[in-house]
Protein backbone atom coordinates (compact mmCIF):
# COMPACT_ATOMS: atom_id res chain seq x y z
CA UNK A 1 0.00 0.00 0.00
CA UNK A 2 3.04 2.11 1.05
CA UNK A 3 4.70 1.88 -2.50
CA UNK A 4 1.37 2.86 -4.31
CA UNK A 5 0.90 5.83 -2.55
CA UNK A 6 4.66 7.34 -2.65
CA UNK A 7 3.69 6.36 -6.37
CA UNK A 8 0.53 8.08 -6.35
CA UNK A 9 2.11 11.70 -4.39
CA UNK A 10 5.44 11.38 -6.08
CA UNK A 11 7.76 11.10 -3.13
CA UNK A 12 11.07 10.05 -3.06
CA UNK A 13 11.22 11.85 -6.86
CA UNK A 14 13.23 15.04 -7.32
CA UNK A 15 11.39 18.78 -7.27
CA UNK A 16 9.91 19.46 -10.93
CA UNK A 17 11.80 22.12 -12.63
CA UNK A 18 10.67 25.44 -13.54
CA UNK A 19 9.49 25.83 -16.64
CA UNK A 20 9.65 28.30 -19.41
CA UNK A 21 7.84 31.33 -19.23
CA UNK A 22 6.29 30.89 -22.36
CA UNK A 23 6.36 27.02 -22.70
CA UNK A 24 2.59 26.52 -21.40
CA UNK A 25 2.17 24.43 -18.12
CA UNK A 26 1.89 20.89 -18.47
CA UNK A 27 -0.71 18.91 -17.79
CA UNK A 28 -0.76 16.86 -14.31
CA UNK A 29 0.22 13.24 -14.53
CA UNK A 30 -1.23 11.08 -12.17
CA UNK A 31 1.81 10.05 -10.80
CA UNK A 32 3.40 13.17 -10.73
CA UNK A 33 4.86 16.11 -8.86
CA UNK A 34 4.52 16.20 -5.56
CA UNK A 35 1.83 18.90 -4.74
CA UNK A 36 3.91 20.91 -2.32
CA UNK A 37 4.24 24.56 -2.98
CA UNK A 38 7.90 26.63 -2.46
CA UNK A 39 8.79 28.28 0.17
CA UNK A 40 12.02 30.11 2.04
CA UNK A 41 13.48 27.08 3.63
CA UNK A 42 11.37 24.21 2.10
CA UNK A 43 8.17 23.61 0.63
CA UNK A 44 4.94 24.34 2.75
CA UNK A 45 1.82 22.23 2.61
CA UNK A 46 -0.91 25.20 2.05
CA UNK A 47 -4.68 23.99 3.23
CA UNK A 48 -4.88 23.74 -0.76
CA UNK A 49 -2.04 21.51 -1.35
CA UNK A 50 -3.30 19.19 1.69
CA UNK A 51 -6.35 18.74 -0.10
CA UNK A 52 -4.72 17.46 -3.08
CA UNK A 53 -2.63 15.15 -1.07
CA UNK A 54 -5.72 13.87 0.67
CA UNK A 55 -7.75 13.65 -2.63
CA UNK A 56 -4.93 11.53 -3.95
CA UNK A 57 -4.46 9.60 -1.28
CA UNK A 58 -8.22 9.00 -0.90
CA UNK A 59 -7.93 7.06 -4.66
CA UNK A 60 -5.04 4.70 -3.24
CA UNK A 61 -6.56 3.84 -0.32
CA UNK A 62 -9.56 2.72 -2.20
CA UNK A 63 -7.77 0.82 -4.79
CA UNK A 64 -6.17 -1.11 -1.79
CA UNK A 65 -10.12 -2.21 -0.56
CA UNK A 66 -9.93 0.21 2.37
CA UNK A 67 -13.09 0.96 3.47
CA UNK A 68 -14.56 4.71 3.25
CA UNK A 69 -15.21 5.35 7.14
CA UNK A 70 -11.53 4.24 7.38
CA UNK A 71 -10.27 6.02 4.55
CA UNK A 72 -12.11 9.40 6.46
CA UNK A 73 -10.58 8.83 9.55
CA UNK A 74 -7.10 8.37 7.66
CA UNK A 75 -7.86 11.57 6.05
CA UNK A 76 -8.89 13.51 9.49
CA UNK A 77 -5.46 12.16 11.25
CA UNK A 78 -3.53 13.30 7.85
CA UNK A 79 -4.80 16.73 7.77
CA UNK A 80 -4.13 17.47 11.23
CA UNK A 81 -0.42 15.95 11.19
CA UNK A 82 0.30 18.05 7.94
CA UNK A 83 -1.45 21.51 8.20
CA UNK A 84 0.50 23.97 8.22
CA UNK A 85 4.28 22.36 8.49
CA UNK A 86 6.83 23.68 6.13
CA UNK A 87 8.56 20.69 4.53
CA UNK A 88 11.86 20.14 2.71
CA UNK A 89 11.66 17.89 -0.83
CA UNK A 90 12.29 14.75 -0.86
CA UNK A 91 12.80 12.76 3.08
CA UNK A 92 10.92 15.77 5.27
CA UNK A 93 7.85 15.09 3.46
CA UNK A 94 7.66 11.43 3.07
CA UNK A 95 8.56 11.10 6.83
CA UNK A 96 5.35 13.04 7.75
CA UNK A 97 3.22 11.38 5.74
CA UNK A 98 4.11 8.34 6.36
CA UNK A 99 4.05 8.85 10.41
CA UNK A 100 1.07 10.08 9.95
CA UNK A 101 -0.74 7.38 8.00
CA UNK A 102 1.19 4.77 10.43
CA UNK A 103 -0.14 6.39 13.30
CA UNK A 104 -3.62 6.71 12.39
CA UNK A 105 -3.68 2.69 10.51
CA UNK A 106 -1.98 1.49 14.42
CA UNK A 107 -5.26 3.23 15.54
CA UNK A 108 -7.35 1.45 14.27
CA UNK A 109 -5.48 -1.85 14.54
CA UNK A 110 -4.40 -1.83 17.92
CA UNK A 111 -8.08 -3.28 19.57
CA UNK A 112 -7.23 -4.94 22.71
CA UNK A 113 -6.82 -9.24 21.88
CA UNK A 114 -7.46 -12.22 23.88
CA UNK A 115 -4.60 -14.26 25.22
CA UNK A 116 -6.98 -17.21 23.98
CA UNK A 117 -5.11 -20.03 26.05
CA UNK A 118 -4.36 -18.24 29.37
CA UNK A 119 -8.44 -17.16 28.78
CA UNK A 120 -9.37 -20.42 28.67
CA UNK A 121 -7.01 -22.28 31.13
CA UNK A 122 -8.60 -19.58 33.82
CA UNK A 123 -12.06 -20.02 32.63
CA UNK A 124 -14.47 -21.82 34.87
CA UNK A 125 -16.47 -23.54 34.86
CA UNK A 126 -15.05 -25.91 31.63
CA UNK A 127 -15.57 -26.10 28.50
CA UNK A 128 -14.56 -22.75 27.40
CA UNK A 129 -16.76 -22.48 24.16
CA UNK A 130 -15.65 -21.41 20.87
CA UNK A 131 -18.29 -20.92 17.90
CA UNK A 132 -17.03 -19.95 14.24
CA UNK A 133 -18.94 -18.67 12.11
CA UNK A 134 -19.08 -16.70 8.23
CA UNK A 135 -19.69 -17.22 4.31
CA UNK A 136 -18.81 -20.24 2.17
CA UNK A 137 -15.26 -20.76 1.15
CA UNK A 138 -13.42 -18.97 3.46
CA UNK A 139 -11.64 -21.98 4.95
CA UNK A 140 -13.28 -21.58 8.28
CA UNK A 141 -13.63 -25.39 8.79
CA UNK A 142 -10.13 -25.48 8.61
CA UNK A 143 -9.31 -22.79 10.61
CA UNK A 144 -11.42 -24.61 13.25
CA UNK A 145 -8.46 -27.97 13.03
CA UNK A 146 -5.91 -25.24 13.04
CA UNK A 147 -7.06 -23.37 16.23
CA UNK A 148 -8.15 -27.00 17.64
CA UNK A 149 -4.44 -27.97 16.93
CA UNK A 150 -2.72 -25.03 18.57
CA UNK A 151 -4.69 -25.32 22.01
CA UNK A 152 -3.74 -29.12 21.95
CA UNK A 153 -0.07 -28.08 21.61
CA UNK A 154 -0.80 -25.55 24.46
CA UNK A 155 -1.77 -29.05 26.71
CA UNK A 156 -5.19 -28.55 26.44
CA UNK A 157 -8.12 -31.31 25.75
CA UNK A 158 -9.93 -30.52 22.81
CA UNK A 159 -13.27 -31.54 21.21
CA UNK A 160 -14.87 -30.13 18.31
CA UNK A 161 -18.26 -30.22 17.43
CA UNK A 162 -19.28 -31.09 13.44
CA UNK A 163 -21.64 -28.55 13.35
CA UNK A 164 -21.87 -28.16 9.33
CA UNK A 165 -24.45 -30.70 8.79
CA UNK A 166 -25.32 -29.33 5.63
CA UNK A 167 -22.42 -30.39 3.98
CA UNK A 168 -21.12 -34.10 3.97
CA UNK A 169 -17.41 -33.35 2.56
CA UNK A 170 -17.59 -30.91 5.74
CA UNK A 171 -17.83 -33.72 8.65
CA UNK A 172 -15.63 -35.70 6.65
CA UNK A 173 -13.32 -33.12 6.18
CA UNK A 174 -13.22 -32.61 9.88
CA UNK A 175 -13.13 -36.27 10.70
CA UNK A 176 -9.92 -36.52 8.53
CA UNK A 177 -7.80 -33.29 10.44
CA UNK A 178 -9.38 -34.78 13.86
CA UNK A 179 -7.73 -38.10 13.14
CA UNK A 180 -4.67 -36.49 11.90
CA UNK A 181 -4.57 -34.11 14.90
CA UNK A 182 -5.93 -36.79 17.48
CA UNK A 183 -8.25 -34.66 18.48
CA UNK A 184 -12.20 -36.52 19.08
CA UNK A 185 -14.71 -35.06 16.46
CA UNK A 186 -18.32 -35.14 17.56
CA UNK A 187 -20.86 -35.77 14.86
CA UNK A 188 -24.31 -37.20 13.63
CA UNK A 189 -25.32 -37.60 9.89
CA UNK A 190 -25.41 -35.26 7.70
CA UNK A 191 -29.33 -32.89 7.47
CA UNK A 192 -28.85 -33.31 11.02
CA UNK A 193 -29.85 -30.49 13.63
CA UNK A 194 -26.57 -28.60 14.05
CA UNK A 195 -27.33 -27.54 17.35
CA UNK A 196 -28.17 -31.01 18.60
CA UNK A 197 -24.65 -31.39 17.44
CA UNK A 198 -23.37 -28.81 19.70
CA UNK A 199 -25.33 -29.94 22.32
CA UNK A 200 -23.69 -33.96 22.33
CA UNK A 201 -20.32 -32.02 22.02
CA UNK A 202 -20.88 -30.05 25.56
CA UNK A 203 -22.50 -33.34 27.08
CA UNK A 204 -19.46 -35.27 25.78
CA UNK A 205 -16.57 -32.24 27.18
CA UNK A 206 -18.23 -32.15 30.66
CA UNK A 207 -18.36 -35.99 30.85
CA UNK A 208 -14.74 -36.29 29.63
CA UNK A 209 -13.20 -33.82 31.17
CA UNK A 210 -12.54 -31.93 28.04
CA UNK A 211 -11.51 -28.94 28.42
CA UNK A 212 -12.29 -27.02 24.96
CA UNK A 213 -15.11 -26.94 22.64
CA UNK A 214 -14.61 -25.99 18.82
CA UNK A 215 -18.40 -25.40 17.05
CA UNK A 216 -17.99 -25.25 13.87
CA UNK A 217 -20.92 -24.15 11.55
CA UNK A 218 -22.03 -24.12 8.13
CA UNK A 219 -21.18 -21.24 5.98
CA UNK A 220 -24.12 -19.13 5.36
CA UNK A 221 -24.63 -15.84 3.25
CA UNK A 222 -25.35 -13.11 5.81
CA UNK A 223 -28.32 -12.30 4.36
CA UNK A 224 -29.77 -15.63 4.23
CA UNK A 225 -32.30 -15.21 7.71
CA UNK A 226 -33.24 -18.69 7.56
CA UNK A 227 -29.67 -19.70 8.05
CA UNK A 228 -29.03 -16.90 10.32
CA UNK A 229 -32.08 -17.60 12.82
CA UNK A 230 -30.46 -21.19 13.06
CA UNK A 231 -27.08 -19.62 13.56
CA UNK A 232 -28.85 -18.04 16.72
CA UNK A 233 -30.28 -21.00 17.62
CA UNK A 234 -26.71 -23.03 17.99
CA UNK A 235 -25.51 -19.80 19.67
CA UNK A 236 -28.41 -20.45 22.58
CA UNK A 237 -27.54 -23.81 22.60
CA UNK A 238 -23.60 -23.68 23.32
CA UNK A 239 -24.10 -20.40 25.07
CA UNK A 240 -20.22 -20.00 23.44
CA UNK A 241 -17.57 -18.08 25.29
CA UNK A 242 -16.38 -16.31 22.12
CA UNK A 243 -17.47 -15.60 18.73
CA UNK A 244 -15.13 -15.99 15.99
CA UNK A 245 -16.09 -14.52 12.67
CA UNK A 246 -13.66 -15.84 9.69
CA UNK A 247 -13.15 -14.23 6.53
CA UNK A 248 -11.35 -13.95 3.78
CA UNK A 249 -8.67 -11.19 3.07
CA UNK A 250 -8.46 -11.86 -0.63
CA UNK A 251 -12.08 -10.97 -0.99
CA UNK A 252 -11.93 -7.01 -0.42
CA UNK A 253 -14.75 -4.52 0.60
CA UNK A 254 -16.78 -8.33 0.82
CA UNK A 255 -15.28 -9.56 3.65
CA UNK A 256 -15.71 -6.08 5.70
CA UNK A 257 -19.65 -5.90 4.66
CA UNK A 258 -19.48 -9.32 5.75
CA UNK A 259 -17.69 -8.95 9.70
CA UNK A 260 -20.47 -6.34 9.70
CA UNK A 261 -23.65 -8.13 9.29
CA UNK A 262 -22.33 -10.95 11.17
CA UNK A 263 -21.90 -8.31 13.75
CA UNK A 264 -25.51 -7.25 13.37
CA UNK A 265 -27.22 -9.83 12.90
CA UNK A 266 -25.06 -12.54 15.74
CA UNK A 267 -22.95 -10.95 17.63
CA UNK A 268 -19.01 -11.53 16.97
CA UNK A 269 -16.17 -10.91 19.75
CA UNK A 270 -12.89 -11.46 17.26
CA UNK A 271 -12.24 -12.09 13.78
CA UNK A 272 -9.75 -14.26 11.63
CA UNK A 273 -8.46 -13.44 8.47
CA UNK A 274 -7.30 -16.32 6.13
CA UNK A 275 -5.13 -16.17 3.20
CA UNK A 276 -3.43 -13.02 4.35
CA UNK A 277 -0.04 -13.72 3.40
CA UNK A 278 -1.57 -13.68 0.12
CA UNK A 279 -2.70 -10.01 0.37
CA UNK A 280 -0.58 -7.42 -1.01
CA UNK A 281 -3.13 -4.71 -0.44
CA UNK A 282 -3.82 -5.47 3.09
CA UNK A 283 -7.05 -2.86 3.34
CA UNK A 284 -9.31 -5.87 4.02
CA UNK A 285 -8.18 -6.47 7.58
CA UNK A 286 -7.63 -2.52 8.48
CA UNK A 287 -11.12 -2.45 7.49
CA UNK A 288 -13.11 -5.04 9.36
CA UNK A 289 -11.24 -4.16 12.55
CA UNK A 290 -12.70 -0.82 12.35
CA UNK A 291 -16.03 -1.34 11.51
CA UNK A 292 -17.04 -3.95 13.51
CA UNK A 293 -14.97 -3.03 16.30
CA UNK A 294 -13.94 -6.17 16.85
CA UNK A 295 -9.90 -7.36 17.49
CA UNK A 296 -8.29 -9.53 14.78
CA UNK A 297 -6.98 -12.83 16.83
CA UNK A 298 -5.71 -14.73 14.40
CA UNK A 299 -4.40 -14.60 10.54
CA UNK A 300 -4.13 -17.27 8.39
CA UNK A 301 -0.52 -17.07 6.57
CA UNK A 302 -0.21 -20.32 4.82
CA UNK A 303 -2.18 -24.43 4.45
CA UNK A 304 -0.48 -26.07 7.87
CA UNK A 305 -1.85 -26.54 10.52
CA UNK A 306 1.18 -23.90 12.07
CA UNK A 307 0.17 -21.33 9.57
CA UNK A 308 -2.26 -20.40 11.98
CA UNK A 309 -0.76 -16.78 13.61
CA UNK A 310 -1.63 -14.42 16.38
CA UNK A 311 -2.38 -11.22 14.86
CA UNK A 312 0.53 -8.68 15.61
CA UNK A 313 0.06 -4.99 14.93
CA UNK A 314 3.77 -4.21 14.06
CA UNK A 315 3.99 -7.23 11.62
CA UNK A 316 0.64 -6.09 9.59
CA UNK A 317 1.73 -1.93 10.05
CA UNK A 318 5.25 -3.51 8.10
CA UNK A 319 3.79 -5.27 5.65
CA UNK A 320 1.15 -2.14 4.46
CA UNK A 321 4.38 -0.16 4.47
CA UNK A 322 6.32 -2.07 3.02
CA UNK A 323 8.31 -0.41 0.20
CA UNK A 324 8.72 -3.54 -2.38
CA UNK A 325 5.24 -3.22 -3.80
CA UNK A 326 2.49 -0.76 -5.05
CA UNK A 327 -0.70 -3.37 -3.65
C-alpha cells in the first residue's frame, strides 16, 4: 500500500523544474509532482495543497479495498499531522506522511486481543466455548483444526463439534484433520440439527473432562435469515464463550460488509483473516477491525496446521508499508 501511494504523491522523486515562461504548463500526470508549494526554507503544505494530497491519497486507499469510514478517519489524522508544516523535498515530506498514516492505521489496529489459552485455562467452569462462524469458502472449517491444533499443543483437551451438517465433505473433512490431529470429532449424519450437534459435544466435554469446545458451523450468506435464525439457535444452545467470525482477506470490501452483518445480525467478539499472506493490499483487515470493532486474533498465513498466527500490529503496520510493492 506504502509503495502505491509514494507512487501516487510522487515522493522520493526530485522537485519538478521550472518551466519556461512561455512554454505553457503541463498537464498533471497522475503520478506526478509532488503537490507541495515553495517556500524560504522548504516547501509548505498550504490547506490547498493538503487537499490534493488527501484527494490523492483517498484514490489509493480505495484501490487497496480500504473501506470509506476508514479512509475518512485516515484523512482527518492526515490533515491534522500536515497543516501547516513547512517541509523540505524529498525525506521531510515522506517522513510526515508516512508517520502520519502509520499512526492513524496502528489506531485502528491496535483493539485490545485475547490471550486465547491463558483465557481459557482460567475459565471456569469448563468447557470454554468457541463458535465460528461466516460465508462459504473462506476456509473456516479449517481454521477450526488449526485453532483446535494449537490449544492441543498448548496441553489442552480438545473436542470439536461437526456442526456443518449441511455439507457431507464438511464432517468428513473434519473427521480426517481430527484423526490427523488426534483430536475426538463429535458428529451425527449429515441434514442433522446442528445444534443437537453442539449440544452432544458439551454433554461429551463435561463428561470427559474436556476442556475445549470448537463449534464449527455451516457457511451461510449473511443475508440468508433462515440460516441466520439457526445460527442463533446453535448460539443459545452452546451459550459460546467467544465468537469468531472468519473471513477472507483476498475478498476485499466483501469480507468487511461481511464482519459487519455478522456483527448485526449474531454478535461476533474477534475475527480471523485467512489467506493473508496472500494479500498485497492489506485494506481488508484494516477495514473489518474498524467497523465492527472487533480485534483480529488470528491470521491465516499459509495451508499447515502452524500457519495459523496471532495477529501482531507491528507485523501487519510492516507489511502495508512495506516499500517492495504498489498493492
Amino acid at each position: 500500500m506504502w509503495a502505491a501511494i509514494k507512487a501516487r504523491l510522487g515522493l522520493g522523486s526530485p522537485p519538478p523544474k521550472a518551466s519556461s515562461p512561455a512554454a505553457p504548463a503541463p498537464a498533471a500526470a497522475a503520478e506526478g509532482p509532488s503537490p507541495f508549494a515553495e517556500g524560504f526554507g522548504g516547501r509548505r503544505l498550504t490547506a490547498g495543497t493538503v487537499v490534493d494530497v488527501l484527494d490523492d491519497l483517498e484514490i489509493v486507499l480505495l484501490q487497496s479495498d480500504v473501506a470509506l469510514p476508514v479512509i475518512e478517519k485516515m484523512r482527518r489524522d492526515l490533515r491534522k499531522e500536515l497543516s501547516g508544516r513547512k517541509l523540505r523535498w524529498g525525506v521531510d515530506a515522506e517522513s510526515a506522511i508516512r508517520h502520519g498514516l502509520e499512526s492513524s492505521v496502528r489506531q485502528v489496529l491496535a483493539k485490545p486481543g485475547i490471550d486465547l489459552v491463558a483465557t481459557i485455562r482460567a475459565h471456569q467452569p469448563k468447557p470454554y466455548v468457541i463458535l465460528f462462524v461466516g460465508v462459504n469458502g473462506t476456509g473456516k472449517t479449517t481454521t477450526v483444526a488449526k485453532i483446535a491444533g494449537r490449544l492441543r499443543d498448548a496441553g489442552l483437551k480438545v473436542v470439536i463439534a461437526a456442526g456443518d451438517t449441511f455439507r457431507a465433505g464438511a464432517i468428513e473433512q473434519l473427521l480426517v484433520h481430527g484423526e490427523r490431529l488426534g483430536i475426538r470429532v463429535i458428529r451425527q449424519q449429515e441434514g442433522s440439527d446442528p445444534a443437537a450437534v453442539a449440544f452432544d459435544a458439551l454433554e461429551h466435554a463435561r463428561a470427559k473432562g474436556v476442556e475445549v469446545v470448537l463449534v464449527d458451523t455451516a457457511g451461510r450468506q449473511h443475508t440468508n435469515e433462515n440460516l441466520v435464525q439457526e445460527a442463533k439457535k446453535i448460539r443459545r444452545v452452546a451459550a459460546p464463550n467467544l465468537t469468531l467470525f472468519v473471513g477472507d482477506a483476498l475478498s476485499g470490501n466483501d469480507v468487511v460488509e461481511q464482519a459487519r452483518l455478522f456483527e448485526e445480525s449474531l454478535g461476533i467478539d474477534g475475527l480471523v483473516l485467512t489467506k493473508l499472506d496472500a494479500d498485497v493490499k492489506g485494506g481488508a483487515a484494516l477495514s473489518a477491525t474498524f467497523v465492527t470493532g472487533k480485534p483480529i486474533l488470528f491470521v491465516g498465513v499459509g495451508q499447515g496446521y502452524a500457519d495459523l498466527a496471532p495477529f501482531d500490529v507491528d507485523w501487519m503496520i510492516a507489511r502495508l508499508f512495506a516499500e517492495g510493492t504498489a498493492g
